[in-house]
PDB file of N, CA and C in Angstrom:
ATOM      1  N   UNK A   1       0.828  -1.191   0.000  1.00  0.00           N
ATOM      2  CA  UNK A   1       0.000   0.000   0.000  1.00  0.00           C
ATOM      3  C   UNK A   1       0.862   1.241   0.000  1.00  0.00           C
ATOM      4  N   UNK A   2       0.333   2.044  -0.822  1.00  0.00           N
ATOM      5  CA  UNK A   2       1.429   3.355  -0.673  1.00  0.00           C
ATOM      6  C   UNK A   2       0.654   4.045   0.799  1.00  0.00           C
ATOM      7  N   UNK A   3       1.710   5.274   0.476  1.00  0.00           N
ATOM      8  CA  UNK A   3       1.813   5.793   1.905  1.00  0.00           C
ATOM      9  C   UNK A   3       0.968   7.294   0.955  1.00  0.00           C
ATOM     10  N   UNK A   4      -0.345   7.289   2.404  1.00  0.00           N
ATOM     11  CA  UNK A   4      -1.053   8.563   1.815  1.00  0.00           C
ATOM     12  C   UNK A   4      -0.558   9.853   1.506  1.00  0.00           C
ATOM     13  N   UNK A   5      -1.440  11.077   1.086  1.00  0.00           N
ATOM     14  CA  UNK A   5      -1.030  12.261   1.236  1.00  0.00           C
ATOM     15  C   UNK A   5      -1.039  12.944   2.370  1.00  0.00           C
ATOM     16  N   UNK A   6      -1.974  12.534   3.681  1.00  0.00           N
ATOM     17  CA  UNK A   6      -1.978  13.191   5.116  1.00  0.00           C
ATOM     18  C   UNK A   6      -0.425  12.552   5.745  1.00  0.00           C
ATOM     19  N   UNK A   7      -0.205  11.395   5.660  1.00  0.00           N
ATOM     20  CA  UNK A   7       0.418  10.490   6.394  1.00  0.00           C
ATOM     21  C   UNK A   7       1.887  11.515   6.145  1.00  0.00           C
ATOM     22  N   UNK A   8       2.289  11.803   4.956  1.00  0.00           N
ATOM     23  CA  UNK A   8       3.358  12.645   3.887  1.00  0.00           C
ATOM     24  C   UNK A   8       3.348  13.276   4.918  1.00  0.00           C
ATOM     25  N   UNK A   9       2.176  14.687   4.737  1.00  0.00           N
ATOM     26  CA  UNK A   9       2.186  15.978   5.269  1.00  0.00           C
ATOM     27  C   UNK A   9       2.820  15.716   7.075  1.00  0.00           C
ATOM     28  N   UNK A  10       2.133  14.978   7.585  1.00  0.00           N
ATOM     29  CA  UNK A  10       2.267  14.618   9.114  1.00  0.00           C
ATOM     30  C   UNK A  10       4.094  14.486   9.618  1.00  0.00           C
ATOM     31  N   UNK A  11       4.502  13.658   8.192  1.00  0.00           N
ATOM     32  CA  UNK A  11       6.194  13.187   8.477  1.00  0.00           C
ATOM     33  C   UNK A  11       6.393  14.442   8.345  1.00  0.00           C
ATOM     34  N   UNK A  12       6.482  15.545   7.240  1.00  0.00           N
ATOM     35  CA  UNK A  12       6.930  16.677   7.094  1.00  0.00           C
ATOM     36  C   UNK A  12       6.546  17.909   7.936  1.00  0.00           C
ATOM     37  N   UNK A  13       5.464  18.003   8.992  1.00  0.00           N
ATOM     38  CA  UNK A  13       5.381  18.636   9.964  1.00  0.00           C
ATOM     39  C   UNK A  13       6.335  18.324  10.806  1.00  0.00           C
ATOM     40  N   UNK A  14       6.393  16.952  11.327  1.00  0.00           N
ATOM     41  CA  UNK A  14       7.164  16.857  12.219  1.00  0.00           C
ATOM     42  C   UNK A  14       8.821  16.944  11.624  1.00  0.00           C
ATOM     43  N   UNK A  15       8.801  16.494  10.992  1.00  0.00           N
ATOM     44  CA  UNK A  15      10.231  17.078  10.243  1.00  0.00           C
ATOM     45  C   UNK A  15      11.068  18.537  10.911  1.00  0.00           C
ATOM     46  N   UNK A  16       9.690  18.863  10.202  1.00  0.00           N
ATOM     47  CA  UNK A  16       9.986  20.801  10.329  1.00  0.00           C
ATOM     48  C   UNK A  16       9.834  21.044  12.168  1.00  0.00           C
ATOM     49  N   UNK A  17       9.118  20.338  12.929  1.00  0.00           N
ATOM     50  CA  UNK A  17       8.987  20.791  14.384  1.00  0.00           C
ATOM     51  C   UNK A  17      10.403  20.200  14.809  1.00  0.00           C
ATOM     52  N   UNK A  18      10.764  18.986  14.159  1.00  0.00           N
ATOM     53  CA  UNK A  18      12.213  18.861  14.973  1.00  0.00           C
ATOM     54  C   UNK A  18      13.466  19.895  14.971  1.00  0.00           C
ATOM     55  N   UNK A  19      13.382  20.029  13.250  1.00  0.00           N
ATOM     56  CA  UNK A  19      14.345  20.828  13.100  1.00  0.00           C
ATOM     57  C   UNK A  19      14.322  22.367  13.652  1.00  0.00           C
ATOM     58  N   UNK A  20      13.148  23.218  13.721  1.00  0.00           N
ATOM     59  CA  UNK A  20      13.216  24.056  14.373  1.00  0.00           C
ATOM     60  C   UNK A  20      13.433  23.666  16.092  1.00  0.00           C
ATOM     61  N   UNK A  21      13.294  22.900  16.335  1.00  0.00           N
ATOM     62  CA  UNK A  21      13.336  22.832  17.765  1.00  0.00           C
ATOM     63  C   UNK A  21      14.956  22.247  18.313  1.00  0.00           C
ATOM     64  N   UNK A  22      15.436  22.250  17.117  1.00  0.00           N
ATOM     65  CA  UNK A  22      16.745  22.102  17.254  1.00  0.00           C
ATOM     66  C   UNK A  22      17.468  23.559  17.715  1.00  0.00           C
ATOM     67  N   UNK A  23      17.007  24.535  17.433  1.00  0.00           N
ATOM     68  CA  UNK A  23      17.404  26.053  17.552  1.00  0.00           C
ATOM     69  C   UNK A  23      17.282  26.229  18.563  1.00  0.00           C
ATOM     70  N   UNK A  24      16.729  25.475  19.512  1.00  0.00           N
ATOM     71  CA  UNK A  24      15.982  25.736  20.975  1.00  0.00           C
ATOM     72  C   UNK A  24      17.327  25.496  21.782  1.00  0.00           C
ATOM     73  N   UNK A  25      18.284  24.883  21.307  1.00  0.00           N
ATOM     74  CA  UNK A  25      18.710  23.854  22.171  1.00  0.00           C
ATOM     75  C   UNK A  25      20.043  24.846  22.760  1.00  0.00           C
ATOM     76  N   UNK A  26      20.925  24.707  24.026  1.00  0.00           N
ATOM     77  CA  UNK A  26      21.730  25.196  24.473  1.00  0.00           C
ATOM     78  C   UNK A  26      22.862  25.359  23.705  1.00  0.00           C
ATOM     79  N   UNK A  27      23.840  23.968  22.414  1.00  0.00           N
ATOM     80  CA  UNK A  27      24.603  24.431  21.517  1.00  0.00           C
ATOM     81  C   UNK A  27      24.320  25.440  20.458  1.00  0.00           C
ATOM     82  N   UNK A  28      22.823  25.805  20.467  1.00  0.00           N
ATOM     83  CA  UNK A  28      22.489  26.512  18.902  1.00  0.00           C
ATOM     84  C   UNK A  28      22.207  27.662  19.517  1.00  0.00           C
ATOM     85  N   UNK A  29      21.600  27.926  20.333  1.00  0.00           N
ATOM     86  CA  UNK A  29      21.352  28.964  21.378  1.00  0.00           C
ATOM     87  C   UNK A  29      22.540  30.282  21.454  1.00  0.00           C
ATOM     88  N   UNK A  30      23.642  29.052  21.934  1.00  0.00           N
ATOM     89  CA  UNK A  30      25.334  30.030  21.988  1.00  0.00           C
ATOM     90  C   UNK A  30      25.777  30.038  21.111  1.00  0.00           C
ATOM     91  N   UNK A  31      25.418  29.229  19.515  1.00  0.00           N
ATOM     92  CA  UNK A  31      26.405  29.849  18.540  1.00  0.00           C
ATOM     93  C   UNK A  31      25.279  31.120  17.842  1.00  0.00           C
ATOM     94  N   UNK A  32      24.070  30.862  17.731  1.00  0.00           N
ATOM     95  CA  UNK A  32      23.520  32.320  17.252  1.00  0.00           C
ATOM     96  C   UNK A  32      23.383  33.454  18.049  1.00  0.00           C
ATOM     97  N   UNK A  33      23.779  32.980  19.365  1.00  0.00           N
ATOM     98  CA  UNK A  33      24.015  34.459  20.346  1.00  0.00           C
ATOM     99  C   UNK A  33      25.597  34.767  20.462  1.00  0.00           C
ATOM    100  N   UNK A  34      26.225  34.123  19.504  1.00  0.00           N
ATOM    101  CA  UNK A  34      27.590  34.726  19.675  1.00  0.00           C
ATOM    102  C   UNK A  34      28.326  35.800  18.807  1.00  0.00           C
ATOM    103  N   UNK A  35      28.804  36.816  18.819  1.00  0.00           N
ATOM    104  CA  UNK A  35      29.188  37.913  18.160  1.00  0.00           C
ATOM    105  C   UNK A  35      30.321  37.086  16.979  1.00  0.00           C
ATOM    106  N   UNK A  36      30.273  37.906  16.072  1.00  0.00           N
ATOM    107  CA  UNK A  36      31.252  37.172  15.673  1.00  0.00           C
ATOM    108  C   UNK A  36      31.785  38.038  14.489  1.00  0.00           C
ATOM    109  N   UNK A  37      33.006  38.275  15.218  1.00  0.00           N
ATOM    110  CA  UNK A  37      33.884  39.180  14.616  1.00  0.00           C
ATOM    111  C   UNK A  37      35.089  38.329  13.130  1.00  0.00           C
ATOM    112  N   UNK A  38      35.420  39.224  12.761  1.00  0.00           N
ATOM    113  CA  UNK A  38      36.033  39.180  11.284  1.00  0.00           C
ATOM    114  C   UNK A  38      36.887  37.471  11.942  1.00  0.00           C
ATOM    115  N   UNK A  39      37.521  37.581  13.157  1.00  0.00           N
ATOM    116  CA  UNK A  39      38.754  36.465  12.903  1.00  0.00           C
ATOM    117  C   UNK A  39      37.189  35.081  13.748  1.00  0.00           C
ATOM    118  N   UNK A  40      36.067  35.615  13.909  1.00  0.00           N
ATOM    119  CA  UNK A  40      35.285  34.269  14.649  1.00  0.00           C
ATOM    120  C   UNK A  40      34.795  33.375  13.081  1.00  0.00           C
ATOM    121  N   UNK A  41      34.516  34.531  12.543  1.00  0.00           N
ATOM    122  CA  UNK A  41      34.128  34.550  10.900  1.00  0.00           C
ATOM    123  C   UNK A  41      35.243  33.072  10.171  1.00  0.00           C
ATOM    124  N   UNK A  42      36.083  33.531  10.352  1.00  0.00           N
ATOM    125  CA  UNK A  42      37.028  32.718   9.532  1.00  0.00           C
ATOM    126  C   UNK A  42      37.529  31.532  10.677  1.00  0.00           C
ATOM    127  N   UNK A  43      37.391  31.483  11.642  1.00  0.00           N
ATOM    128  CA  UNK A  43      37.748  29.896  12.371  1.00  0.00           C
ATOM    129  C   UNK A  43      36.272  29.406  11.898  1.00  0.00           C
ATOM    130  N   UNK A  44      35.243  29.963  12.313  1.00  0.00           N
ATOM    131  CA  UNK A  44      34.111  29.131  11.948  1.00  0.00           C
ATOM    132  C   UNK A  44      34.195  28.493  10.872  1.00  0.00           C
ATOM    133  N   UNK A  45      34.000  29.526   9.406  1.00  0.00           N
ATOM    134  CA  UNK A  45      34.313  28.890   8.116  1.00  0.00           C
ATOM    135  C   UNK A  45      35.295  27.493   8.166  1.00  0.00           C
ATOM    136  N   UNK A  46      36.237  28.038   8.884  1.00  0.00           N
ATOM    137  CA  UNK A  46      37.751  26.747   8.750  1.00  0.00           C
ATOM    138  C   UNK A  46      37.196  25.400   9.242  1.00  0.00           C
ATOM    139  N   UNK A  47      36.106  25.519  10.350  1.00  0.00           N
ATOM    140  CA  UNK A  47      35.718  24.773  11.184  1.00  0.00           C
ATOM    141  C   UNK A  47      34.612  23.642  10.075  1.00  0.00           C
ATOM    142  N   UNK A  48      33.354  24.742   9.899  1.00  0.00           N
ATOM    143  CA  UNK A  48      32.695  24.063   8.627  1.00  0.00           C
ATOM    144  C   UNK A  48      33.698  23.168   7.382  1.00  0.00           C
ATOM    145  N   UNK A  49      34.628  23.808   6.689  1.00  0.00           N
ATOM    146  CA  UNK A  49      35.033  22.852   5.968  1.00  0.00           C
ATOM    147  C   UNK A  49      35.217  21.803   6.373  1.00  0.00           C
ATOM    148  N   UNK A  50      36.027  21.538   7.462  1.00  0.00           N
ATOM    149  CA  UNK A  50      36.412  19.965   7.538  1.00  0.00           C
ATOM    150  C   UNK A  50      35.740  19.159   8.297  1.00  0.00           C
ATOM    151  N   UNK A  51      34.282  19.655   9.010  1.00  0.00           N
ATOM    152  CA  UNK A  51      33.050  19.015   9.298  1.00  0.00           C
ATOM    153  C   UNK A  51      32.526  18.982   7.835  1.00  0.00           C
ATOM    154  N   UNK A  52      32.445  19.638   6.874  1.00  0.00           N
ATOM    155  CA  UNK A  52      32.025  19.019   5.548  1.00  0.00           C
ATOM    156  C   UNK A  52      32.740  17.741   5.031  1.00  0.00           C
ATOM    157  N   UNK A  53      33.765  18.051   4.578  1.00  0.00           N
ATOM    158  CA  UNK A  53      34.781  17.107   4.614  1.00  0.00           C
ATOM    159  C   UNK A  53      34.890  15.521   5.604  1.00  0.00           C
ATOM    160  N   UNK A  54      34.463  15.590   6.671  1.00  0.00           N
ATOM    161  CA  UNK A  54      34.647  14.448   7.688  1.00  0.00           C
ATOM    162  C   UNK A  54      32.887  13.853   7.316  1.00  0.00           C
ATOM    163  N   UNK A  55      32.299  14.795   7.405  1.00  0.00           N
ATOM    164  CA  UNK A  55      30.431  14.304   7.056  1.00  0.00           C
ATOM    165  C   UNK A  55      30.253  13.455   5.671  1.00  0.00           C
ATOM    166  N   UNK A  56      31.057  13.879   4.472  1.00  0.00           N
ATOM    167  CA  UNK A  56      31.138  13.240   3.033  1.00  0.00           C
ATOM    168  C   UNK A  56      31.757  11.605   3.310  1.00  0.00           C
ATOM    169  N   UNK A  57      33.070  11.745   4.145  1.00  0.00           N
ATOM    170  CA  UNK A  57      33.606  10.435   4.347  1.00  0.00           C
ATOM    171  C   UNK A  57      33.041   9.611   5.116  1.00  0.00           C
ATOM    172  N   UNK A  58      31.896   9.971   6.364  1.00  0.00           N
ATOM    173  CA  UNK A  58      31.644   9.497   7.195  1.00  0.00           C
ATOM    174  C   UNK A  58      30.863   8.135   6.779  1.00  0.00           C
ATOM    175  N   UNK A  59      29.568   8.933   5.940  1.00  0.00           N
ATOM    176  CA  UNK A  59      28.561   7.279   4.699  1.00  0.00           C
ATOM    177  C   UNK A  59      29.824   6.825   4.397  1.00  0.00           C
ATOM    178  N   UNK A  60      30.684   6.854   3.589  1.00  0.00           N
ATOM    179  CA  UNK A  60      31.194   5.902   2.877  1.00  0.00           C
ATOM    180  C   UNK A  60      31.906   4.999   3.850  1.00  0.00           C
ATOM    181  N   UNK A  61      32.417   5.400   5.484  1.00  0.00           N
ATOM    182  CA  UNK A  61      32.918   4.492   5.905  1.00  0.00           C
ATOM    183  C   UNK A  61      31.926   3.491   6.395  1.00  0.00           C
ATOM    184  N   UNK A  62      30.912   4.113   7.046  1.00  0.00           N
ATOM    185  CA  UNK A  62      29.970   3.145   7.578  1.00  0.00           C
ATOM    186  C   UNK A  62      29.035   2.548   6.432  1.00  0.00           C
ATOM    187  N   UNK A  63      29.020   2.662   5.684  1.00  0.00           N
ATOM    188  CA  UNK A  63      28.977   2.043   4.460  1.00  0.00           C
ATOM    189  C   UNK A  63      29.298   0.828   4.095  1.00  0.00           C
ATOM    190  N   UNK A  64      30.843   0.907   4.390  1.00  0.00           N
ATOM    191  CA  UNK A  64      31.476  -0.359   4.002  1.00  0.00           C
ATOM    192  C   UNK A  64      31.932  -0.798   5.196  1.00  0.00           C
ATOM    193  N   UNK A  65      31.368  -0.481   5.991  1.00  0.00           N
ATOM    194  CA  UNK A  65      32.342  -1.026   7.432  1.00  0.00           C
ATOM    195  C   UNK A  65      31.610  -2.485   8.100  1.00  0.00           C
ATOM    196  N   UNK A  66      32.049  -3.612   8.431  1.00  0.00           N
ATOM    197  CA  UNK A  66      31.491  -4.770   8.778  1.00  0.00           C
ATOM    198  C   UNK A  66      30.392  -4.683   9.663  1.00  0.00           C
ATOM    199  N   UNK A  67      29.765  -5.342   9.699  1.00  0.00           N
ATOM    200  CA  UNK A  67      27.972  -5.637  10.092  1.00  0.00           C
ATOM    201  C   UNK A  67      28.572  -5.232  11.797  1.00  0.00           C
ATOM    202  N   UNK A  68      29.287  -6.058  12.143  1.00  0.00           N
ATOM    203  CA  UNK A  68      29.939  -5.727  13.447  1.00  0.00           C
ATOM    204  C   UNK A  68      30.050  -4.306  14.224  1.00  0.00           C
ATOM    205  N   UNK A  69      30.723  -3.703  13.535  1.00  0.00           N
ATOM    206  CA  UNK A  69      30.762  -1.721  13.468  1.00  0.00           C
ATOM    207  C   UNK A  69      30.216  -1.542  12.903  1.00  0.00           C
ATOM    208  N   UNK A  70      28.825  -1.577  12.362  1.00  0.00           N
ATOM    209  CA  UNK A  70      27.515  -1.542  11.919  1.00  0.00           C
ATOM    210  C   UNK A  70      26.614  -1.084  13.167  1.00  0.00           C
ATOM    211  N   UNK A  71      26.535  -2.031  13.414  1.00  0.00           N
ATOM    212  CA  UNK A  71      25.594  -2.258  14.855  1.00  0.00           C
ATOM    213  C   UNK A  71      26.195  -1.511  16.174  1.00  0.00           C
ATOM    214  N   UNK A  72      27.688  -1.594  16.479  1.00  0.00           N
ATOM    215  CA  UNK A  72      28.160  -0.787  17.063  1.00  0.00           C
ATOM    216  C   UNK A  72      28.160   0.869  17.011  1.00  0.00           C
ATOM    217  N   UNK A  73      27.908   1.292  16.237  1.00  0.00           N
ATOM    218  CA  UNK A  73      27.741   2.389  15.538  1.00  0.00           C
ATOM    219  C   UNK A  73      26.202   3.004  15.680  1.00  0.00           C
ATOM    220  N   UNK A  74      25.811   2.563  15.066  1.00  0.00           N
ATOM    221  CA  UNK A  74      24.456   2.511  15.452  1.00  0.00           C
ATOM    222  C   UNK A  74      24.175   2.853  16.713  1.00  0.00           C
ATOM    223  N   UNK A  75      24.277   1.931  17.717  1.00  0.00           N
ATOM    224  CA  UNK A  75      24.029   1.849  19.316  1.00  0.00           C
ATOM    225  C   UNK A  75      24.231   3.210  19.780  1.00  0.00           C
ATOM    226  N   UNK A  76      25.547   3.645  19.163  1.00  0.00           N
ATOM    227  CA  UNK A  76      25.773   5.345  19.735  1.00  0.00           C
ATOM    228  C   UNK A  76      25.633   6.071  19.319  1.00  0.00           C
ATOM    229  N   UNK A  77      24.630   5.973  17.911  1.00  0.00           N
ATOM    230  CA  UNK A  77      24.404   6.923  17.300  1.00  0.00           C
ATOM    231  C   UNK A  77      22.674   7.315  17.452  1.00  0.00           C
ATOM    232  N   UNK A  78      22.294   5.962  18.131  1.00  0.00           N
ATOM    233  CA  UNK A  78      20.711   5.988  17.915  1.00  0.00           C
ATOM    234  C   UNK A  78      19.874   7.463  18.481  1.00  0.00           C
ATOM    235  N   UNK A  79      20.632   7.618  19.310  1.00  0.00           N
ATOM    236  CA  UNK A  79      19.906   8.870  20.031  1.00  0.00           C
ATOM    237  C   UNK A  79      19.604   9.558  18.942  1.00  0.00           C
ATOM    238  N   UNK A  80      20.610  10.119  18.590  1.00  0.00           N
ATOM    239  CA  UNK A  80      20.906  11.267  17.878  1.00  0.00           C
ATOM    240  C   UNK A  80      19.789  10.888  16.379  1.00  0.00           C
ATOM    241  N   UNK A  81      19.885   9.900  16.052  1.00  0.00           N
ATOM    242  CA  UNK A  81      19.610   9.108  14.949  1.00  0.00           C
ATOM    243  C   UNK A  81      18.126   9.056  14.814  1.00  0.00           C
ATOM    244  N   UNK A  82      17.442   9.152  15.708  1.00  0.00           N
ATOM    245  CA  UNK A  82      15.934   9.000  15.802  1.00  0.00           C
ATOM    246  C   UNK A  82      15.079   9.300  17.134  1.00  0.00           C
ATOM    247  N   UNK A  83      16.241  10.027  17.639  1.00  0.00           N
ATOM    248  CA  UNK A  83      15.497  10.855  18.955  1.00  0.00           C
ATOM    249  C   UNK A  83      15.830   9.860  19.825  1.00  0.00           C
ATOM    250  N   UNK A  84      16.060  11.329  20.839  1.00  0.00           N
ATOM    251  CA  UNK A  84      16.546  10.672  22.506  1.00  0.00           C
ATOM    252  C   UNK A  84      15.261   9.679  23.024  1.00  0.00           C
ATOM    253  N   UNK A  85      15.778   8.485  23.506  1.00  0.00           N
ATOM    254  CA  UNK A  85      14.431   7.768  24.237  1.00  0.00           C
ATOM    255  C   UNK A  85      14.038   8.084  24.709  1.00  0.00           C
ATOM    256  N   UNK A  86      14.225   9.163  26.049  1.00  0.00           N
ATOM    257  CA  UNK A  86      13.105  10.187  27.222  1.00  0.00           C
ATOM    258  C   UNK A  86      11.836  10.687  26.241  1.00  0.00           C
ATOM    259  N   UNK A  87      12.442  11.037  24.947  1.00  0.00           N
ATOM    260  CA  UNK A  87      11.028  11.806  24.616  1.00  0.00           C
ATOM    261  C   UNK A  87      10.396  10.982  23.635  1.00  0.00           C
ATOM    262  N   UNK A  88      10.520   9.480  23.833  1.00  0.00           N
ATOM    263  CA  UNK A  88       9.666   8.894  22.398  1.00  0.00           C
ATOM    264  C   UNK A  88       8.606   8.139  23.824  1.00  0.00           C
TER     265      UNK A  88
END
């Protein structure tokens, strides 16, 4: 059975309530309340690249990485991965 058009809309509300409610949070809080002068400007940038960089390689390792560190991986990632258990 496909998946309706309410059922859609419902994933994509909540979509959008997580991600804004990500802004809520104490790390996002202090980086959009932080000033940020010409040299914060350019560590940040420096910072983003190689979190871009490490995020591109990251699929491909767990990708190919054995069922073993599969599952291991997983385990510590789940939070993050599909929401903290306190709030499901």
């Amino acid at each position: 059975m496909g998946v309706g058009v309410n059922s859609i809309g419902s994933h994509v509300e909540e979509l959008v309530r997580l991600c804004n409610a990500q802004f809520n949070t104490p790390p996002f809080r202090r980086l959009l309340g932080a000033t940020f002068t010409e040299e914060r400007v350019q560590q940040y940038s420096i910072q983003m690249a190689y979190y871009v960089q490490t995020a591109r390689l990251l699929g491909y390792v767990q990708g190919s990485a054995p069922f073993e560190i599969k599952e291991t991986d997983w385990q510590h990632e789940e939070d993050e991965l599909i929401g903290e258990k306190k709030r499901r």
